[in-house]
N, C-alpha and C. Protein backbone atom coordinates (compact mmCIF):
# COMPACT_ATOMS: atom_id res chain seq x y z
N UNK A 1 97.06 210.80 65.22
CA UNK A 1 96.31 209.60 64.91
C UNK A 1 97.16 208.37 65.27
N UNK A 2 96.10 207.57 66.35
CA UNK A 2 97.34 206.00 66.48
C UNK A 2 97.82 205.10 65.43
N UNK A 3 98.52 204.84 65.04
CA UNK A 3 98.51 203.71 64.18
C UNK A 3 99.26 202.42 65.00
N UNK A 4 98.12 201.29 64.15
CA UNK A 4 97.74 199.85 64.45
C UNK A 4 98.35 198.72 64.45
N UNK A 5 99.49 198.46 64.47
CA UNK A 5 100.31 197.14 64.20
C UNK A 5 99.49 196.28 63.63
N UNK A 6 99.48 195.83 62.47
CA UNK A 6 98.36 194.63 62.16
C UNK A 6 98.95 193.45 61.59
N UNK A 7 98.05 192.33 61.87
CA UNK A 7 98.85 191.35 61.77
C UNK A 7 98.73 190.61 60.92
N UNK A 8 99.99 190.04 60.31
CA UNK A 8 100.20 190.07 58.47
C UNK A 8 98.74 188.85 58.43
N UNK A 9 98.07 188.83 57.18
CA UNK A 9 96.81 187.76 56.95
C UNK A 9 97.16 186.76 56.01
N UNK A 10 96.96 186.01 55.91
CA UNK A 10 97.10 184.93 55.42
C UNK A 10 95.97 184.02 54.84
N UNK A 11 95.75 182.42 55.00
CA UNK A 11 94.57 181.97 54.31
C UNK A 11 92.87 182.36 54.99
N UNK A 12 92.58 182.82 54.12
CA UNK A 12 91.21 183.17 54.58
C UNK A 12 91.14 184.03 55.40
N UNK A 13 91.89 185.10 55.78
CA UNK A 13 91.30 185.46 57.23
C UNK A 13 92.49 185.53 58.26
N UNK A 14 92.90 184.34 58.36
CA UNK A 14 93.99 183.19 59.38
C UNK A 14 95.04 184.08 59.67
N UNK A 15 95.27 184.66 60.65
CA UNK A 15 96.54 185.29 61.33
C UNK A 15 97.66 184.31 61.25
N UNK A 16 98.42 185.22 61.07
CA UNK A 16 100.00 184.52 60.45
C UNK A 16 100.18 183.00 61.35
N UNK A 17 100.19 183.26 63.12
CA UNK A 17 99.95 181.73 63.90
C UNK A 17 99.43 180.87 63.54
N UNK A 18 97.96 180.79 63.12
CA UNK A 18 97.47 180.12 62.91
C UNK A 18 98.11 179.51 61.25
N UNK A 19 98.38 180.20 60.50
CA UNK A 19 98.89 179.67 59.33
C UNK A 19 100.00 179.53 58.93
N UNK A 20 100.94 179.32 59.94
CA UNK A 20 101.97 178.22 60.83
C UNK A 20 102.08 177.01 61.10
N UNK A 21 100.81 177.82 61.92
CA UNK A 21 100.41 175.73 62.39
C UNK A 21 100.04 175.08 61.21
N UNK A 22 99.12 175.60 60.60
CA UNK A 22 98.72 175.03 59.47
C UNK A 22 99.58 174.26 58.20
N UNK A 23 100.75 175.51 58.27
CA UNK A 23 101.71 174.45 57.25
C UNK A 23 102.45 173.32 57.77
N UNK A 24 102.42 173.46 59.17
CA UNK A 24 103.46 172.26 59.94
C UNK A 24 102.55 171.09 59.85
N UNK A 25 101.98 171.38 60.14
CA UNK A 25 100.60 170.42 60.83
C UNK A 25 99.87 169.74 59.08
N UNK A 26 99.68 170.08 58.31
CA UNK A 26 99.28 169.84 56.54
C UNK A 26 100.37 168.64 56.23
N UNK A 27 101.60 169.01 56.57
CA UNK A 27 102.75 167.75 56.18
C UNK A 27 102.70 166.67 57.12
N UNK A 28 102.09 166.61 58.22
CA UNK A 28 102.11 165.36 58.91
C UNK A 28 101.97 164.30 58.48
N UNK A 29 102.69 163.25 58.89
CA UNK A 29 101.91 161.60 58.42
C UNK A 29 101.41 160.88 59.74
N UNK A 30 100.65 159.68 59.53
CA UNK A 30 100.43 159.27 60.64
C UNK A 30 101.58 158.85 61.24
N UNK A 31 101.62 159.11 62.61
CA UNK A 31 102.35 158.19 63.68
C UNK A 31 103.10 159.66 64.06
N UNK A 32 103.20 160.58 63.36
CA UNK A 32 103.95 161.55 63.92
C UNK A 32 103.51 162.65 64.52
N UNK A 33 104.59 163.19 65.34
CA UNK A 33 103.76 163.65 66.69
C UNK A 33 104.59 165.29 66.56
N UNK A 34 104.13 166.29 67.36
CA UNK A 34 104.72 167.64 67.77
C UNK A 34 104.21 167.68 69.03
N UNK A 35 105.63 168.25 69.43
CA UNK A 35 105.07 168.11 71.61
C UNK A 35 104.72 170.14 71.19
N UNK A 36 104.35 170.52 72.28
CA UNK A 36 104.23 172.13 72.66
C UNK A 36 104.68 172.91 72.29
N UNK A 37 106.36 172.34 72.82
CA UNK A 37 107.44 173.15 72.81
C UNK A 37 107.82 173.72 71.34
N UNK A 38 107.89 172.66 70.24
CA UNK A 38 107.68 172.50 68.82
C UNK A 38 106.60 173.60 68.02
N UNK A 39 105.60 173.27 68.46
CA UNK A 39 104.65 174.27 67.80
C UNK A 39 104.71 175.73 68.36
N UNK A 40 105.24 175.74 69.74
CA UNK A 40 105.49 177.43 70.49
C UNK A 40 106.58 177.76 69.41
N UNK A 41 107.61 177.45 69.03
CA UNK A 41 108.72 177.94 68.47
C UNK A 41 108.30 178.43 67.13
N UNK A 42 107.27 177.11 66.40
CA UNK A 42 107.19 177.17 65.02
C UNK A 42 106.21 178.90 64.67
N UNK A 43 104.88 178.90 65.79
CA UNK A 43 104.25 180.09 66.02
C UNK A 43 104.64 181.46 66.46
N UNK A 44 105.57 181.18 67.36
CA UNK A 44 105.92 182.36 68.18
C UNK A 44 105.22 182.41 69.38
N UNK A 45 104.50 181.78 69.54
CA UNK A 45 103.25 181.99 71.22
C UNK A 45 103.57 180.53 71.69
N UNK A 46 103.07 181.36 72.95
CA UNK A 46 102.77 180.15 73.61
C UNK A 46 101.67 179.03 73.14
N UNK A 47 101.43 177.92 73.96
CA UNK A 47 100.41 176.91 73.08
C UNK A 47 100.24 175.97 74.39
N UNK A 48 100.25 176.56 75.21
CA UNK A 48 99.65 175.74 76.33
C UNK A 48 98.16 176.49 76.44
N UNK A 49 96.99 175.52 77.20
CA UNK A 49 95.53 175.27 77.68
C UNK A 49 95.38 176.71 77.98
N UNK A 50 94.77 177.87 77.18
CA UNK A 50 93.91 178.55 77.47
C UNK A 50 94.78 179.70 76.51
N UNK A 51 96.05 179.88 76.27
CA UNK A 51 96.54 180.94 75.78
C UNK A 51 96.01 181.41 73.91
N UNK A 52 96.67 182.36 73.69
CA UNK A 52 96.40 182.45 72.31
C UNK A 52 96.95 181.70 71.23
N UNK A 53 97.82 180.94 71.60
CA UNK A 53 98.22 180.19 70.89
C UNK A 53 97.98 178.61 70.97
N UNK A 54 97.84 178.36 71.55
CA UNK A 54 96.69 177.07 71.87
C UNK A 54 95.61 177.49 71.13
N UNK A 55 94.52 178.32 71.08
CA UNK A 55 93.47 178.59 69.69
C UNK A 55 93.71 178.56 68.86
N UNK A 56 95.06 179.03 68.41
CA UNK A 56 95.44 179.20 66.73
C UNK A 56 96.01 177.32 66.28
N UNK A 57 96.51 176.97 67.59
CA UNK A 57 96.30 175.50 67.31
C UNK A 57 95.50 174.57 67.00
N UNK A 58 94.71 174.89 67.74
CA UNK A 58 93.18 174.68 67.68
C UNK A 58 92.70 174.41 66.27
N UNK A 59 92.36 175.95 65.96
CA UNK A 59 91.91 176.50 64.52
C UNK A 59 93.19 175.88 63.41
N UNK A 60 94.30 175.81 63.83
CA UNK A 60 95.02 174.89 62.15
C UNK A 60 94.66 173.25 62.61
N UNK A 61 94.69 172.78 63.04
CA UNK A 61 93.92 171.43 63.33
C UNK A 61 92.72 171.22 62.72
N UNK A 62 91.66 171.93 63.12
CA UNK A 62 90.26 171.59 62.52
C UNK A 62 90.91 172.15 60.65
N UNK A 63 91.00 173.02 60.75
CA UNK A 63 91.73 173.70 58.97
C UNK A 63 92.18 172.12 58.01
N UNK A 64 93.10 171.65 59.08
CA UNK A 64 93.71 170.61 58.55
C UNK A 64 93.02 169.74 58.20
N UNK A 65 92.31 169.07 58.82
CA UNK A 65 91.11 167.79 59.01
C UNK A 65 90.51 168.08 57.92
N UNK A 66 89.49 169.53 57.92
CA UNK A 66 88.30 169.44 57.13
C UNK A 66 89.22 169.40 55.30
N UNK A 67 90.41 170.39 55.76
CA UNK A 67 90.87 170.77 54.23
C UNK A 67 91.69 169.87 53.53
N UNK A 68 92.75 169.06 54.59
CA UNK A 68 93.48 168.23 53.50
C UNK A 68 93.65 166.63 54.24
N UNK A 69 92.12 166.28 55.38
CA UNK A 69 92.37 164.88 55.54
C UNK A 69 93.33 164.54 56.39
N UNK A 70 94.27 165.24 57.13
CA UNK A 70 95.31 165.26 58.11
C UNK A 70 94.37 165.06 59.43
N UNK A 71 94.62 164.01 60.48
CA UNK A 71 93.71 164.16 61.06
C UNK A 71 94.69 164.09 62.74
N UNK A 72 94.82 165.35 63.69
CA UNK A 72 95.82 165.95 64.80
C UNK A 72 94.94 165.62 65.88
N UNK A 73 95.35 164.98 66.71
CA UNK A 73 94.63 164.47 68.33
C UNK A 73 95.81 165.09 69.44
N UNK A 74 95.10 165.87 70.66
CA UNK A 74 96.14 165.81 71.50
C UNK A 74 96.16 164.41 72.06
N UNK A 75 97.10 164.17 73.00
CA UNK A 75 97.50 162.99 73.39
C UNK A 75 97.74 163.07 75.19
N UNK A 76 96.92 162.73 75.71
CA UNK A 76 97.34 163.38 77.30
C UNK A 76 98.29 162.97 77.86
N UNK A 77 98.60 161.35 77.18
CA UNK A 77 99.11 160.91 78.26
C UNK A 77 100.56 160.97 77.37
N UNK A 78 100.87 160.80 76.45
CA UNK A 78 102.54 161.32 76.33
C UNK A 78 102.28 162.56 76.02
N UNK A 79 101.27 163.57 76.34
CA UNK A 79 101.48 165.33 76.33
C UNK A 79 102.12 165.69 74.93
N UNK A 80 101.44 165.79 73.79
CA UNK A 80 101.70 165.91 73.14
C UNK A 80 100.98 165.66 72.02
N UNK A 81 100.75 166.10 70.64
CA UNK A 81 99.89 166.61 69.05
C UNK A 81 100.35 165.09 68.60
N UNK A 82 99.51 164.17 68.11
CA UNK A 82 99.58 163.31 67.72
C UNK A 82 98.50 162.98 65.92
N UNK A 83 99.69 163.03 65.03
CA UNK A 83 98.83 162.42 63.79
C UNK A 83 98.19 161.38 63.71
N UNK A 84 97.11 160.25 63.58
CA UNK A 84 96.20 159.96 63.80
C UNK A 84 96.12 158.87 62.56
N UNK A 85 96.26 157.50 62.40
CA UNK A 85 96.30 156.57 61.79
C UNK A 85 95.26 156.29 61.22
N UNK A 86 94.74 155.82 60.43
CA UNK A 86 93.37 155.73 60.44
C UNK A 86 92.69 154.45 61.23
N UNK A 87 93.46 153.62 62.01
CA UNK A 87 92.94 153.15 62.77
C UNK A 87 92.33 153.86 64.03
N UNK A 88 93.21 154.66 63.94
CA UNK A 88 93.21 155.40 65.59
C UNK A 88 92.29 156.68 64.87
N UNK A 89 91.78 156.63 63.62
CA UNK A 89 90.72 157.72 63.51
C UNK A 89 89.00 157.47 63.87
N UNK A 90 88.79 155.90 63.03
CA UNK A 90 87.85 155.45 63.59
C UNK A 90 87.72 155.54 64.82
N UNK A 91 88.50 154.85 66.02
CA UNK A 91 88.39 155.31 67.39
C UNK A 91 88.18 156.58 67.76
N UNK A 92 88.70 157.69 67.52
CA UNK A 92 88.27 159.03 67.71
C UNK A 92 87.06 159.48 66.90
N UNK A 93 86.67 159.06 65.88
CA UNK A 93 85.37 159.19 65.33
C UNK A 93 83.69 158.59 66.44
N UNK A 94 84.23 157.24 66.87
CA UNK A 94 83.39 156.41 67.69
C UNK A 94 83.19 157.45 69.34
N UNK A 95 84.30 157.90 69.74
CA UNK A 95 84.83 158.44 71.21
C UNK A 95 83.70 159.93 70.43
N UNK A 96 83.60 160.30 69.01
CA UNK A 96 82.56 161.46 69.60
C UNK A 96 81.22 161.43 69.15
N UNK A 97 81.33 159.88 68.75
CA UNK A 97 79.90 160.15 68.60
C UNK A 97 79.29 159.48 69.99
N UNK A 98 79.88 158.68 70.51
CA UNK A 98 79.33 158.68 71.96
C UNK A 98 79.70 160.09 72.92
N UNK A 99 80.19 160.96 72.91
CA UNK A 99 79.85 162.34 73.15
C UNK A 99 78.67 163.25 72.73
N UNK A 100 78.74 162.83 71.31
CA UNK A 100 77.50 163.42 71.00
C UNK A 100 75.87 163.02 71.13
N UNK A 101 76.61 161.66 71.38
CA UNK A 101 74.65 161.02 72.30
C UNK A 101 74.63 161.32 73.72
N UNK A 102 75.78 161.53 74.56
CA UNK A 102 75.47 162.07 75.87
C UNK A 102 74.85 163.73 76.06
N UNK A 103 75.17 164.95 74.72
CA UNK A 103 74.79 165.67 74.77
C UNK A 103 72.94 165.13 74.47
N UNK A 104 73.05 164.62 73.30
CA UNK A 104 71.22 164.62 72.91
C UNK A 104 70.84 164.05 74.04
N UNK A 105 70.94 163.22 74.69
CA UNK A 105 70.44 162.64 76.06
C UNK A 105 70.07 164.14 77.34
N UNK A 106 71.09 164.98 77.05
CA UNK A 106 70.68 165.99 77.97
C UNK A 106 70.30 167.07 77.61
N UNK A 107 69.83 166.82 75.98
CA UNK A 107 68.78 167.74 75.52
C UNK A 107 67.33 167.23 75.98
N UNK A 108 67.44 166.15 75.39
CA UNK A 108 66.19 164.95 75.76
C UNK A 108 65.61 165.25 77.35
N UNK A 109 67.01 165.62 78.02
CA UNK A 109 66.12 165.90 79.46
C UNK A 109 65.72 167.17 79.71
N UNK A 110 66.53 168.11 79.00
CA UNK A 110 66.23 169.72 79.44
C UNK A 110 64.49 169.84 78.97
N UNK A 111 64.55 169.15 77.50
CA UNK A 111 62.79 169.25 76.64
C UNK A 111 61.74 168.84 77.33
N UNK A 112 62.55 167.67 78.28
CA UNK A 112 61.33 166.93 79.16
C UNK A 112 61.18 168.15 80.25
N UNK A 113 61.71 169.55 80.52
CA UNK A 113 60.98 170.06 81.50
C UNK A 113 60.13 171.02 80.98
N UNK A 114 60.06 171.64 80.04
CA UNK A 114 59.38 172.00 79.46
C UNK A 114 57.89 171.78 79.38
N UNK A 115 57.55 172.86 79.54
CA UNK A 115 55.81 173.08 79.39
C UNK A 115 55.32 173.33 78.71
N UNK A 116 54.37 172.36 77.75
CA UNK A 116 54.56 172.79 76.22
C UNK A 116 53.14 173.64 76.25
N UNK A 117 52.07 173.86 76.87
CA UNK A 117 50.73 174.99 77.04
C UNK A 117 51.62 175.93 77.17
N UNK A 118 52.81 176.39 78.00
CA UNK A 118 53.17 177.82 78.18
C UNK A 118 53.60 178.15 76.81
N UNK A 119 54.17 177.54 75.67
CA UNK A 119 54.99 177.81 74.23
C UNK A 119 54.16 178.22 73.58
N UNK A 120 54.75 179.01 72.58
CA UNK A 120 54.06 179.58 71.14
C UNK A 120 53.79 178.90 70.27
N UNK A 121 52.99 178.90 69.20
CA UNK A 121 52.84 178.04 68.00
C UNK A 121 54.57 178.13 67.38
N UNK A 122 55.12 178.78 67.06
CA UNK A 122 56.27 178.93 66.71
C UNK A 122 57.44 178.22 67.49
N UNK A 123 57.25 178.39 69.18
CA UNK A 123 57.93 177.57 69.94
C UNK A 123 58.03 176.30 70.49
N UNK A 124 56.72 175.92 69.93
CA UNK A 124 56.11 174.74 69.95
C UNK A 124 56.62 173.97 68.33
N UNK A 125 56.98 174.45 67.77
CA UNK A 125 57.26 173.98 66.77
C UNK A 125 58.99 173.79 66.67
N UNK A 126 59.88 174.43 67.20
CA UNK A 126 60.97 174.49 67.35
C UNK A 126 61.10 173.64 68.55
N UNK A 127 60.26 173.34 69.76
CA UNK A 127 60.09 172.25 70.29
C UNK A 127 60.59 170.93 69.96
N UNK A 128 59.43 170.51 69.25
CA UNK A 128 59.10 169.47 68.29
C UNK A 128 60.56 169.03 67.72
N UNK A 129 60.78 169.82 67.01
CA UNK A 129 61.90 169.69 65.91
C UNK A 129 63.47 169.82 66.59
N UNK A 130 63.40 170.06 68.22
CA UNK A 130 64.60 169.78 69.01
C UNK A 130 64.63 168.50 69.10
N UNK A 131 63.25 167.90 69.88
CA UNK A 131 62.93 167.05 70.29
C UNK A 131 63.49 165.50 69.06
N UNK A 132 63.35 165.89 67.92
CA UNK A 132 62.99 164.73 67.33
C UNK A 132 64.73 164.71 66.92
N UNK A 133 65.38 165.54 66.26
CA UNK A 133 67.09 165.94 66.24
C UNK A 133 67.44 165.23 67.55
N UNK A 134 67.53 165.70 68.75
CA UNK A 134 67.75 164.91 70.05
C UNK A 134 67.59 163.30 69.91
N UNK A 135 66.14 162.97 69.73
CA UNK A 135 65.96 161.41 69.51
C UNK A 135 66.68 161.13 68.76
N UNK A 136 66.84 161.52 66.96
CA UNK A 136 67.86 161.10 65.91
C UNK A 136 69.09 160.87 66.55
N UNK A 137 69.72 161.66 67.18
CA UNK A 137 71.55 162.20 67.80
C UNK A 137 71.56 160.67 68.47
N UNK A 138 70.65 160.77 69.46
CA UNK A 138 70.87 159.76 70.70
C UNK A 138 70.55 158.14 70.23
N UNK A 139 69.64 158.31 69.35
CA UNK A 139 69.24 157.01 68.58
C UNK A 139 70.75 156.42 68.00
N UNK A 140 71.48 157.28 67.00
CA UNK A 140 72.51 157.01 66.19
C UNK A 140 73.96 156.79 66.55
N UNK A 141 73.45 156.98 68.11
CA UNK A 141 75.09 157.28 68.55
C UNK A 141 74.77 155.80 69.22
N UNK A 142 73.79 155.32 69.38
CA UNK A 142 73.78 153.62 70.61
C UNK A 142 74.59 152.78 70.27
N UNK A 143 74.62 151.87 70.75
CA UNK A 143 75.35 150.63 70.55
C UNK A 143 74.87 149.89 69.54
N UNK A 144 73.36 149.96 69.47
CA UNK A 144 72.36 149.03 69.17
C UNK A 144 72.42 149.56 67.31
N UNK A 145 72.12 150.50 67.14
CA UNK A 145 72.25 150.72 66.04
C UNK A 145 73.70 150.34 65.45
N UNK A 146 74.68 150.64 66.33
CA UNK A 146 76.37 150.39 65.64
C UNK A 146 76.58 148.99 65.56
N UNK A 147 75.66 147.99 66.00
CA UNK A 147 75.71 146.20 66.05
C UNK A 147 75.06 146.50 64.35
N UNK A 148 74.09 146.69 64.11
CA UNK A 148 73.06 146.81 63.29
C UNK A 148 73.96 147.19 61.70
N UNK A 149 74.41 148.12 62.07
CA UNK A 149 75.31 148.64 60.62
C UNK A 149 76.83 147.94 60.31
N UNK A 150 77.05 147.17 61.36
CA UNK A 150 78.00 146.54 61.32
C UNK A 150 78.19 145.71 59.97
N UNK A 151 77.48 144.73 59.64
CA UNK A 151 77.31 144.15 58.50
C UNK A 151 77.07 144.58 57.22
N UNK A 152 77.27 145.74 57.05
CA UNK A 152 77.08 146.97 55.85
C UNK A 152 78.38 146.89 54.78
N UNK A 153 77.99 146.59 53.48
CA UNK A 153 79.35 146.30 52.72
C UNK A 153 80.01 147.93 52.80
N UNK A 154 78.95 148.42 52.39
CA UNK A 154 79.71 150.33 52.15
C UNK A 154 78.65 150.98 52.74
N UNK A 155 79.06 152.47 52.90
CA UNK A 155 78.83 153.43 53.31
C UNK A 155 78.00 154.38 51.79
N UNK A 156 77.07 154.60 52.62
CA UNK A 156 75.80 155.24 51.56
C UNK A 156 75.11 156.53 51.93
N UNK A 157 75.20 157.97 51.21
CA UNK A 157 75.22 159.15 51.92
C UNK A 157 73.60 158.98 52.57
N UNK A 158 73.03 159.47 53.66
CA UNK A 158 71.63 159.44 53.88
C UNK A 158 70.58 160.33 53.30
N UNK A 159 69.56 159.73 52.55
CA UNK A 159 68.87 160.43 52.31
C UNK A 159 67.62 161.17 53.12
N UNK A 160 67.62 162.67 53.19
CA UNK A 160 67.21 163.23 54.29
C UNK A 160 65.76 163.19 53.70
N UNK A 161 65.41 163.20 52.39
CA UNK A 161 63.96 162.84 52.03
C UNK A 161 63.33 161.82 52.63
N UNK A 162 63.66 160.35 52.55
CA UNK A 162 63.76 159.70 52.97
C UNK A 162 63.28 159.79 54.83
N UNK A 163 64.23 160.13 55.25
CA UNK A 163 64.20 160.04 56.95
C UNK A 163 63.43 160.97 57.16
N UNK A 164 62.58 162.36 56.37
CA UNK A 164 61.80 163.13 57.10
C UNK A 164 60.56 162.23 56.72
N UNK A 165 60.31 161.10 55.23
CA UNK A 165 58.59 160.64 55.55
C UNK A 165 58.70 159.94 56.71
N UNK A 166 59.51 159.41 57.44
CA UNK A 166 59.23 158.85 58.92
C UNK A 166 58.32 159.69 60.20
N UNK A 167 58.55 160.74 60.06
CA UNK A 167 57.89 161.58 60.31
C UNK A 167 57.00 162.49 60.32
N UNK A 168 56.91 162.77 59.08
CA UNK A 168 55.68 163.35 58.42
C UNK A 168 54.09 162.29 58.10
């Protein structure tokens, strides 16, 4: 019978690499940075564009963000993991939500080829409900709306009751 080398587990799931990165990357403050070379050593893998260790980078980055507010940008142009100010978070917040209106924009166009006599009542309905998500995405990401909220003392969670009688 073969037996399996397995690899020690850690938070959640998280292969030992990844929960590496995770502790290096959790102590960051802003302004401070880890080049490649740094995180290859701290992991054991490599961590350059496509390897396995570049994912596990990956994956303790987002870990970090959602879990303790640490917020890790690569950096192209000095090549290198950069902690993230909160000035420089807003900017990366803004940089995806105009990403994310260029995707709804090319949902918006894929829906427009669509033939809605050939669809099902069911697909016709999942239609619909791309369609209007797409408009929301692309609506929220404009300029026009970000002039608009500008003058907003605070931030107020949205109520989705609310935004579906627009529609209904």
């Amino acid at each position: 019978m073969a037996e399996f080398k397995q690899l020690e587990s850690f938070r959640a799931g998280m292969c030992r690499p990844t929960s590496l990165a995770v502790d290096v990357l959790k102590e960051g403050k802003p302004g401070d940075t880890k080049t490649r070379e740094e995180l290859a050593a701290i992991i054991g893998r490599n961590v350059e564009h496509g390897s396995l260790g570049y994912g596990n980078v990956l994956s303790a980055i987002r870990h970090v963000e959602r879990c303790h507010g640490i917020v890790w940008r690569w950096d192209a142009t000095s090549k290198l993991y950069r902690c993230l100010t909160s000035s420089q978070a807003v900017v990366d917040a803004q940089q995806s939500l105009k990403r994310s209106g260029k995707f709804a924009k090319k949902a918006l166009l894929t829906n427009s080829t669509v033939r809605i006599e050939e669809l099902s009542t069911e697909e016709l309905a999942q239609y619909r409900a791309t369609s209007i998500q797409a408009e929301l995405s692309k609506l929220s990401a404009t300029g026009d709306i970000h002039k608009r909220l500008l003058p907003l003392k605070e931030v107020k969670p949205v109520d989705a009751n609310k935004l579906m009688s627009l529609f209904v």
